[in-house]
Protein backbone atom coordinates (compact mmCIF):
# COMPACT_ATOMS: atom_id res chain seq x y z
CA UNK A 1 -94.83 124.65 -46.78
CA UNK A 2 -95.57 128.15 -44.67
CA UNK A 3 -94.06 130.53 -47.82
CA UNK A 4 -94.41 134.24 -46.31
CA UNK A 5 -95.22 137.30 -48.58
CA UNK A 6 -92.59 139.31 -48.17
CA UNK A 7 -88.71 138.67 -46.18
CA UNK A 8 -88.00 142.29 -44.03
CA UNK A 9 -86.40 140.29 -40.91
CA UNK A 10 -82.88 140.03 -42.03
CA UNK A 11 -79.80 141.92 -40.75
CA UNK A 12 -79.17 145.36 -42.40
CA UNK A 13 -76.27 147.83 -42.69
CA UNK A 14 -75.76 151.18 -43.90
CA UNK A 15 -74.40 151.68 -47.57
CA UNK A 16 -71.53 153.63 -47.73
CA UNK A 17 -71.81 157.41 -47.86
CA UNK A 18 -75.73 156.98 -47.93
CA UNK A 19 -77.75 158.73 -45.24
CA UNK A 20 -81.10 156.48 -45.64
CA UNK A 21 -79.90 153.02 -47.57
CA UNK A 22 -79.65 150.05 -46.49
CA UNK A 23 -78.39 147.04 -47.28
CA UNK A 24 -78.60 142.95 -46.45
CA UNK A 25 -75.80 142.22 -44.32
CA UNK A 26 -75.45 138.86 -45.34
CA UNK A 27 -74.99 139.66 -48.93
CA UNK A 28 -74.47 143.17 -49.36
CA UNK A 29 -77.68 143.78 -51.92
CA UNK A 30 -79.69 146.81 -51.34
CA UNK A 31 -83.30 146.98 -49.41
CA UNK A 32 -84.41 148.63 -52.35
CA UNK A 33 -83.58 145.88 -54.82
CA UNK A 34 -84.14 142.96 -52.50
CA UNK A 35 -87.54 144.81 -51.96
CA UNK A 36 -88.56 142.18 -49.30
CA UNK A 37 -88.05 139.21 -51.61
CA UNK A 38 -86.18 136.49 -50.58
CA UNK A 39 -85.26 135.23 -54.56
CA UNK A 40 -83.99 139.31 -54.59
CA UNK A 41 -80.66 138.31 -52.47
CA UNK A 42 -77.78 136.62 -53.31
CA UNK A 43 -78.44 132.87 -53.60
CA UNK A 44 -75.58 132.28 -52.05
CA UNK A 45 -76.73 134.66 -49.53
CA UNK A 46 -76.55 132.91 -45.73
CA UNK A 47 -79.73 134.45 -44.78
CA UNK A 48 -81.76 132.96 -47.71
CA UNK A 49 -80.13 129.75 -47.75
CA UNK A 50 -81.45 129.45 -43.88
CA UNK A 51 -85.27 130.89 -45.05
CA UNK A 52 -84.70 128.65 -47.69
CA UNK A 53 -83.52 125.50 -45.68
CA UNK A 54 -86.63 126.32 -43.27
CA UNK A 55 -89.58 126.61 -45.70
CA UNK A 56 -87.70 123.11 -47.34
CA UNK A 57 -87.73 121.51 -43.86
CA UNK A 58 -91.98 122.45 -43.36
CA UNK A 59 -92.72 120.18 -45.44
C-alpha cells in the first residue's frame, strides 16, 4: 500500500469572513487543523473516503 506523507490535493474554500483560511470543501474542516492529514478530516469526509478507498484498493 503507497501511504503518502502528507494529503494537500483536496478541494478548498474560503472560511467565512477570513481573508487567508481555508477550508476542505468536502467536509468543511480547516487547512490548519486538517494540517495535510488525511485522519484530520471528517471520516465521513468524501475526499478521504476516496484516498481511503484508493490506498485500500493498492493492495
Amino acid at each position: 500500500m503507497h501511504k503518502h506523507r502528507f494529503y494537500i490535493d483536496y478541494p478548498q474554500e474560503k472560511l467565512d469572513g477570513e481573508l487567508y483560511k481555508y477550508k476542505c470543501a468536502f467536509c468543511g474542516i480547516d487547512t490548519v487543523t486538517i494540517d495535510g492529514m488525511l485522519e484530520n478530516h471528517s471520516p465521513t469526509c468524501e475526499y478521504r473516503l476516496e484516498k481511503e478507498n484508493d490506498a485500500n484498493s493498492d493492495t
